[in-house]
N, C-alpha and C. Protein backbone atom coordinates (compact mmCIF):
# COMPACT_ATOMS: atom_id res chain seq x y z
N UNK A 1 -20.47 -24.71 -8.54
CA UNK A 1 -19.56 -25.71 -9.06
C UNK A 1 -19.45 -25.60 -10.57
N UNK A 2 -20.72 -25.30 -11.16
CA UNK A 2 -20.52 -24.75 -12.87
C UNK A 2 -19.71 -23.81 -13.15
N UNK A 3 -19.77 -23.18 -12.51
CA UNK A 3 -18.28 -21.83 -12.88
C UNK A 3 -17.14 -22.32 -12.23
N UNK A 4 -16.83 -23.36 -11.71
CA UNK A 4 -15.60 -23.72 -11.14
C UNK A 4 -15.02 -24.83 -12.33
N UNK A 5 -15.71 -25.66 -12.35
CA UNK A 5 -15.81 -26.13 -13.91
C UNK A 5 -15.42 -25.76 -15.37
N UNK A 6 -16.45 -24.98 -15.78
CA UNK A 6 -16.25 -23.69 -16.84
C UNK A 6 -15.57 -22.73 -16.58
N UNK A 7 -14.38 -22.74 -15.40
CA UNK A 7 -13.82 -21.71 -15.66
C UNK A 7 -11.86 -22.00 -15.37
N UNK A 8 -12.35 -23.26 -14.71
CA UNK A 8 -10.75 -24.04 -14.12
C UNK A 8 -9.59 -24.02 -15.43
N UNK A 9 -10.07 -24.22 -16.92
CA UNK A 9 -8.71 -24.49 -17.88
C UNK A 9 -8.78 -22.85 -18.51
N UNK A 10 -9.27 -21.73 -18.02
CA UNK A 10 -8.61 -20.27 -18.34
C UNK A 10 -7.68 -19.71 -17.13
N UNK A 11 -7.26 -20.46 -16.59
CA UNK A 11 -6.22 -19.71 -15.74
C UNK A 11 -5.43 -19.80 -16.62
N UNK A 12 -4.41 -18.81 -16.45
CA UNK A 12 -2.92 -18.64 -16.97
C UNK A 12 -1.87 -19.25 -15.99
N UNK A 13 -1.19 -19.95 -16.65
CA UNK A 13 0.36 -20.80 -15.66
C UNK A 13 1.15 -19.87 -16.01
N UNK A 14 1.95 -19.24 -14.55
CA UNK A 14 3.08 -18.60 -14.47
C UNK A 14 4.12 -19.16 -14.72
N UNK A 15 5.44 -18.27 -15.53
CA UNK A 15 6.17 -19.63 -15.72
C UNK A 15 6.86 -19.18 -14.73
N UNK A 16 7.87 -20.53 -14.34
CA UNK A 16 8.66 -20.17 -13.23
C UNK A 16 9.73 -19.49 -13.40
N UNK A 17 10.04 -18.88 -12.21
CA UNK A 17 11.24 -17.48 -11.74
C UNK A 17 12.23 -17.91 -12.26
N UNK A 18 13.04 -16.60 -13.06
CA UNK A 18 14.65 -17.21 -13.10
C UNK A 18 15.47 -17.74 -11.82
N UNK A 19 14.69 -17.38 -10.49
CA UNK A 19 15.28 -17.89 -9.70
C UNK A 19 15.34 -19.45 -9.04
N UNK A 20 13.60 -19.97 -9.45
CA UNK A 20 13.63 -21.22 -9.63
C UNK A 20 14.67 -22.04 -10.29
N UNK A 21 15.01 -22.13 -11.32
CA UNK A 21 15.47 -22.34 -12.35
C UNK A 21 16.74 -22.66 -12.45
N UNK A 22 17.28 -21.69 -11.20
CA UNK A 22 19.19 -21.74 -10.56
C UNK A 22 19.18 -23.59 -10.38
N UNK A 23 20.01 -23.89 -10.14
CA UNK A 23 20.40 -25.05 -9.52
C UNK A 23 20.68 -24.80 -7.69
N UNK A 24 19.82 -25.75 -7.01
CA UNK A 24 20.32 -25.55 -5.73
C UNK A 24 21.93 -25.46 -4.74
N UNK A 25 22.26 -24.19 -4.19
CA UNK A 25 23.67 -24.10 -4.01
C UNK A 25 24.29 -25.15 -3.58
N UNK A 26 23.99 -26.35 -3.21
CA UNK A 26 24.38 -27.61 -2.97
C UNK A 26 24.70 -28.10 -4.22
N UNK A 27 24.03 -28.28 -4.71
CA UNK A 27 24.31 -29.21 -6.65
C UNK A 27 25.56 -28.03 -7.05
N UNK A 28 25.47 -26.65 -6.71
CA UNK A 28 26.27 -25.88 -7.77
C UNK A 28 27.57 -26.01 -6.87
N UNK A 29 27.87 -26.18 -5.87
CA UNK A 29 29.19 -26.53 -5.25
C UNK A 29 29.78 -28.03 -5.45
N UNK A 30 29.15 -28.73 -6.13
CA UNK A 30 29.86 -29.94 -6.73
C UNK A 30 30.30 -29.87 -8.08
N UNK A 31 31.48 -30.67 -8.22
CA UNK A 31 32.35 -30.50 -9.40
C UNK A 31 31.49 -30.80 -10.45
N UNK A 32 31.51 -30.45 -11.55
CA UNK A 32 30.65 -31.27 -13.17
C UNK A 32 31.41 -32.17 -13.29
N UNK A 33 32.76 -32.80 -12.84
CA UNK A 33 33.13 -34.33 -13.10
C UNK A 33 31.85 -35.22 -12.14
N UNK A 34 31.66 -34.80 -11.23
CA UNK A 34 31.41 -35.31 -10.56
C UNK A 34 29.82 -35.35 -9.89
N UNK A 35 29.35 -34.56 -10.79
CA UNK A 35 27.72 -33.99 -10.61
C UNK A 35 27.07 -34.78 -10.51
N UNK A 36 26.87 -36.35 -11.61
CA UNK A 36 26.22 -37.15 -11.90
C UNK A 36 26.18 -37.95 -10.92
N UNK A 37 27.41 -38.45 -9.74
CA UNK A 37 27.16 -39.28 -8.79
C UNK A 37 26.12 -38.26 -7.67
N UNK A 38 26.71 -37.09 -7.56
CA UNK A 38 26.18 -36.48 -6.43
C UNK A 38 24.01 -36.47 -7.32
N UNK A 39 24.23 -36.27 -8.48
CA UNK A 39 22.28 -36.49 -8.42
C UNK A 39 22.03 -38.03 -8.42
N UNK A 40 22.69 -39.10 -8.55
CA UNK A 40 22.34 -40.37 -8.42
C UNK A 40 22.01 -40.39 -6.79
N UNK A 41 23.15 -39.71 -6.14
CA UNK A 41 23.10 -40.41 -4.78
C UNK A 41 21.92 -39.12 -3.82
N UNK A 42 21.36 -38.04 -4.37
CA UNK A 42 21.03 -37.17 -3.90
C UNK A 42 19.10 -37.78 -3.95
N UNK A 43 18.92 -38.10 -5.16
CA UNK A 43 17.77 -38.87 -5.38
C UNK A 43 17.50 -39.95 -5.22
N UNK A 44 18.20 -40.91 -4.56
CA UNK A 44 17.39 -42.12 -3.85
C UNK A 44 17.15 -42.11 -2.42
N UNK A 45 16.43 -42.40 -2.56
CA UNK A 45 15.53 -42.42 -1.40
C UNK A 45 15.99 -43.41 0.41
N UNK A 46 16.58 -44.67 -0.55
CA UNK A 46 17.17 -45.48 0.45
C UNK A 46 18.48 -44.93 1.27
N UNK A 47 18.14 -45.15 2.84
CA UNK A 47 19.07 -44.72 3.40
C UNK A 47 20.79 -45.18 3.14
N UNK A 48 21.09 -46.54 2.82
CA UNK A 48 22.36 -47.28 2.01
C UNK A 48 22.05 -47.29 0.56
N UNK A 49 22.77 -47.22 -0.30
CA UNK A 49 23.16 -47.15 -1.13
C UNK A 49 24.45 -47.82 -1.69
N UNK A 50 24.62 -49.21 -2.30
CA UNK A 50 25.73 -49.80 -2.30
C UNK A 50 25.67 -49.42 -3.79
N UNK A 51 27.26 -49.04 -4.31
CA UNK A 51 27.40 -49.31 -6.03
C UNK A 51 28.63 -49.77 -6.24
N UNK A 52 28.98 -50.47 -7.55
CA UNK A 52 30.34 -50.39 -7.66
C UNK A 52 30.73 -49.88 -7.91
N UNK A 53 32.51 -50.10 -8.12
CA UNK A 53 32.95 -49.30 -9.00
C UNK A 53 33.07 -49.05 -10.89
N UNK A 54 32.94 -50.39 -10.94
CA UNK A 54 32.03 -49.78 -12.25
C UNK A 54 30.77 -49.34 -12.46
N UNK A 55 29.98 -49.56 -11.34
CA UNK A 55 28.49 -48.75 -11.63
C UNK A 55 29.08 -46.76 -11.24
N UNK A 56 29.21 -46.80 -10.48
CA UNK A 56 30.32 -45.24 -10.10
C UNK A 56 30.94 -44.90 -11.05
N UNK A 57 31.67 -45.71 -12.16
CA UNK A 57 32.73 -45.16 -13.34
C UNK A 57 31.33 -44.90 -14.86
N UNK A 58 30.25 -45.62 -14.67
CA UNK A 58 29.16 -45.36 -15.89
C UNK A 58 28.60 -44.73 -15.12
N UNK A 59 28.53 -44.13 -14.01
CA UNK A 59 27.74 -42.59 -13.79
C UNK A 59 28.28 -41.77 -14.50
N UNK A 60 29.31 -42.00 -13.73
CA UNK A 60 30.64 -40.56 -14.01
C UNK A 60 31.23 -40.17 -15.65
N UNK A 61 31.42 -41.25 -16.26
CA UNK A 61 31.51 -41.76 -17.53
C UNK A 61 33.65 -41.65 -18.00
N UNK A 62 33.93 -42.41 -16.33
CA UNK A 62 35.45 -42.18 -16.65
C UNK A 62 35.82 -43.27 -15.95
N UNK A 63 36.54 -43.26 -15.80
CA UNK A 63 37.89 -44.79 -15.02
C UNK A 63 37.89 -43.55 -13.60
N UNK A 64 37.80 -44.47 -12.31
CA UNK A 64 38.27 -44.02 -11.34
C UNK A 64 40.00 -44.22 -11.15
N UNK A 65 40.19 -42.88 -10.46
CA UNK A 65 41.58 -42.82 -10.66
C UNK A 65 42.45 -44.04 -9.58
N UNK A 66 43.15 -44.62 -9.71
CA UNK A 66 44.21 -46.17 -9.16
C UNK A 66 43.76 -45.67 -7.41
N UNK A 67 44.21 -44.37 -7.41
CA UNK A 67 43.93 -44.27 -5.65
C UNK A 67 42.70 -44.32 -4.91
N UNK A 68 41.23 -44.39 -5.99
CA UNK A 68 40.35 -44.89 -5.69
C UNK A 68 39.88 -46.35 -5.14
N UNK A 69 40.70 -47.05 -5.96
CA UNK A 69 40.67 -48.09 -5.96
C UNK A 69 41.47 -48.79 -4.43
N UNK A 70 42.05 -48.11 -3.67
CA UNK A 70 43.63 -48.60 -2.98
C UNK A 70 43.75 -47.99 -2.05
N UNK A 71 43.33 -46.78 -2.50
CA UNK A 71 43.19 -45.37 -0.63
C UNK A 71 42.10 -45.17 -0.06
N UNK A 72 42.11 -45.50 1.40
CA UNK A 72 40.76 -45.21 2.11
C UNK A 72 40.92 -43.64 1.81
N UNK A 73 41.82 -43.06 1.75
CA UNK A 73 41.63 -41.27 2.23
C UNK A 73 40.86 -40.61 1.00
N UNK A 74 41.30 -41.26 -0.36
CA UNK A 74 40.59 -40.84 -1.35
C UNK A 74 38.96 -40.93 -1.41
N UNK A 75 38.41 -41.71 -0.67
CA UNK A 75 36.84 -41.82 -0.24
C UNK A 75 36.49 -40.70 1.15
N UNK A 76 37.46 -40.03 1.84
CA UNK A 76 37.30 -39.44 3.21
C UNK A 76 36.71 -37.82 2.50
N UNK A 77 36.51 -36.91 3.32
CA UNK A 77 35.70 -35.88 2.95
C UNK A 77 36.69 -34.68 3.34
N UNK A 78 37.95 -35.46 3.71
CA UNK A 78 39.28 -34.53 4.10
C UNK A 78 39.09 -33.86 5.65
N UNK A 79 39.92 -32.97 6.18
CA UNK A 79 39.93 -32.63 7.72
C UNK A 79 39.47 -31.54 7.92
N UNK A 80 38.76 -30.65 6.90
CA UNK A 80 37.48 -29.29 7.16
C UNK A 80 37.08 -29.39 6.38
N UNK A 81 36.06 -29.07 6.90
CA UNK A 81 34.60 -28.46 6.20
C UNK A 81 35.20 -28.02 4.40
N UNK A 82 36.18 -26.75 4.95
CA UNK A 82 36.62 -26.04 3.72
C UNK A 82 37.38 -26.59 2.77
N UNK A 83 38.05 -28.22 3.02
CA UNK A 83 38.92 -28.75 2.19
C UNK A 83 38.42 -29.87 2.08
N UNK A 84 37.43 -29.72 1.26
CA UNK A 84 36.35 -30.89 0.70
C UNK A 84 37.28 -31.32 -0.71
N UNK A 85 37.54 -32.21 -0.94
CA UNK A 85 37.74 -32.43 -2.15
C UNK A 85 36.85 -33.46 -2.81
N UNK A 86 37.07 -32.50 -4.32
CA UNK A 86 35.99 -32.46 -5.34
C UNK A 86 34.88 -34.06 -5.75
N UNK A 87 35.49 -34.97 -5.44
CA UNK A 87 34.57 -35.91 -5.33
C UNK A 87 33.98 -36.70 -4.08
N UNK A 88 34.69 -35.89 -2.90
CA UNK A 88 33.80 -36.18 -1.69
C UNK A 88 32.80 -35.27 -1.63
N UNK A 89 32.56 -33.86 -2.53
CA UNK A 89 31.67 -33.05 -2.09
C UNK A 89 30.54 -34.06 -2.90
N UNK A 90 30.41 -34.55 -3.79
CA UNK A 90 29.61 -35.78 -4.66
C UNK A 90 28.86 -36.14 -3.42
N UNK A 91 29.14 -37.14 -2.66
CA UNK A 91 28.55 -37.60 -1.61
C UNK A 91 28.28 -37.02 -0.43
N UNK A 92 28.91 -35.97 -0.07
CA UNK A 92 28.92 -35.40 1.22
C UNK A 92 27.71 -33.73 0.88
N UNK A 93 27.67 -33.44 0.25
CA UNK A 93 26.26 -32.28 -0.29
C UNK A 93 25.43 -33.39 -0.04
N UNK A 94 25.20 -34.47 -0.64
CA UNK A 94 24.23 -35.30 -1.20
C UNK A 94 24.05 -35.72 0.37
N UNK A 95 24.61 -35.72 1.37
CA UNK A 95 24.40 -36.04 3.05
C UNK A 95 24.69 -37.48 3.24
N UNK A 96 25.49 -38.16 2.31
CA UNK A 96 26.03 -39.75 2.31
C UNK A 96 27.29 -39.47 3.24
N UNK A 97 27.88 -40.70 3.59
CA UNK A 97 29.23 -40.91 4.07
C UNK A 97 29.78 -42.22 2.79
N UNK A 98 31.56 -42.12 2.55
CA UNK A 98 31.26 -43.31 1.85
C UNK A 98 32.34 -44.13 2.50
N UNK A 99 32.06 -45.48 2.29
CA UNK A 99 32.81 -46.19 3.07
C UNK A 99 33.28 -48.02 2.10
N UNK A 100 34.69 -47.67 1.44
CA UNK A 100 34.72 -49.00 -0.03
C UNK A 100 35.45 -49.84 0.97
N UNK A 101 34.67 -50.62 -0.04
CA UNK A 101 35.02 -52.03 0.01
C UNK A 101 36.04 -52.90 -1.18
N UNK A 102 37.55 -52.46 -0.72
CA UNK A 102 38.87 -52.75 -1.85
C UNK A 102 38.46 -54.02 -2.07
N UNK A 103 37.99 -54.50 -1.09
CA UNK A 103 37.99 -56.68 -1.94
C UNK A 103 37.05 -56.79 -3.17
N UNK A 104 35.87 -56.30 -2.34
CA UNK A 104 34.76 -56.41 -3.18
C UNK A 104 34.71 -55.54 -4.46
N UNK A 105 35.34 -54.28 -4.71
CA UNK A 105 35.13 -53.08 -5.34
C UNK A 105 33.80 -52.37 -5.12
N UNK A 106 33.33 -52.36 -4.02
CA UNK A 106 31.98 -51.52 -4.15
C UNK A 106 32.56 -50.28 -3.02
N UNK A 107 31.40 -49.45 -2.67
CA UNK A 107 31.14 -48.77 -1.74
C UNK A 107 30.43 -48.29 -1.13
N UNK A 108 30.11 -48.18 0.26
CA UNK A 108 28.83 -47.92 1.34
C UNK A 108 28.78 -46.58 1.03
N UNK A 109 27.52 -45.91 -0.15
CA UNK A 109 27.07 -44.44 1.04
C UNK A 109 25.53 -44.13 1.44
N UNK A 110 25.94 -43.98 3.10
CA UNK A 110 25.16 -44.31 4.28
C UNK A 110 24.58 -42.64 4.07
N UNK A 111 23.89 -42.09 3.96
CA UNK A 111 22.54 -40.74 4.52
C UNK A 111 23.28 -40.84 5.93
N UNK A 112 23.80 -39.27 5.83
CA UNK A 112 23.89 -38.93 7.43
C UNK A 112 23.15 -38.95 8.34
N UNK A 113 23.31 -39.12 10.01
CA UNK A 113 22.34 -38.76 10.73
C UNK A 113 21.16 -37.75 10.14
N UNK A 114 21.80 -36.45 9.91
CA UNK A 114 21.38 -34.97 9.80
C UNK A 114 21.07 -35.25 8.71
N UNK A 115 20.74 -35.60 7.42
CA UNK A 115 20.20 -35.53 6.16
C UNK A 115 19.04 -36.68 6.42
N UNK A 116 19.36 -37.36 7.07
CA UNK A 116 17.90 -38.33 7.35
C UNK A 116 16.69 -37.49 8.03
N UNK A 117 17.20 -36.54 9.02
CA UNK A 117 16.21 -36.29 9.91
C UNK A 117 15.57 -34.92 8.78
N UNK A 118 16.65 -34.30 7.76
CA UNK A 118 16.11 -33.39 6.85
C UNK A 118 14.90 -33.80 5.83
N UNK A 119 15.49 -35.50 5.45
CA UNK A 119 14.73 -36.33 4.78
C UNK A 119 13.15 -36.44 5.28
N UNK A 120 13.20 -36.82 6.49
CA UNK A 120 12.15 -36.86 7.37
C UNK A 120 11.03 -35.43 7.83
N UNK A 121 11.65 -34.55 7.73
CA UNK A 121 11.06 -33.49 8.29
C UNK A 121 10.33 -32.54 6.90
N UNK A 122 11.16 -33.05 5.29
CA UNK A 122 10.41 -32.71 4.32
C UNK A 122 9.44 -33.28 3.83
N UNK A 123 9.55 -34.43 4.10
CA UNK A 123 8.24 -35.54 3.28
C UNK A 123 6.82 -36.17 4.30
């Protein structure tokens, strides 16, 4: 145990890989308008997540655009996979669904089935 002791603070720390270092291809397929909601909503932990829309506009650090405010479709994740648009990929990488609330100005995003059970199976 004396040489484990006397000898534990001469290791050398590797630094980490340039490949560490990438951003995960999930984060790098979301827009930079839009990056900041997708790491807000990517790092909490709770399965709902309610914000407003001004808590959503001081992530983002802009005015959501009028059809945010007024169109369910502008919250939808569009009709493929491949025609994600750029601020549903925000929530939808991040494994949320979102679902506003025009009276109130907020909006539901719910952790998918499948990102819960990912949630679950890492921790």
């Amino acid at each position: 145990m004396w040489n484990w002791i006397r000898n534990r603070g001469s290791r050398v720390r590797e630094e980490p890989a340039a490949e560490e270092a990438a951003p995960p291809p999930r984060m790098a397929a979301v827009s930079r308008k839009y990056l900041a909601l997708y790491r807000y909503l990517e790092n909490r932990y709770a399965d709902v997540t309610v914000l407003t829309f001004s808590q959503i506009e001081d992530l983002l650090g802009f005015a959501l655009p009028q059809l945010a405010r007024t169109h369910v479709g502008w919250w939808s994740t569009g009709a493929a996979d491949d025609d994600v648009p750029p601020q549903a990929a925000a929530w939808s990488l991040a494994g949320r669904t979102a679902t506003p609330n025009f009276l109130a100005e907020t909006v539901v995003f719910e952790r998918t089935p499948i990102a819960r059970r990912r949630l679950a199976s890492s921790g």
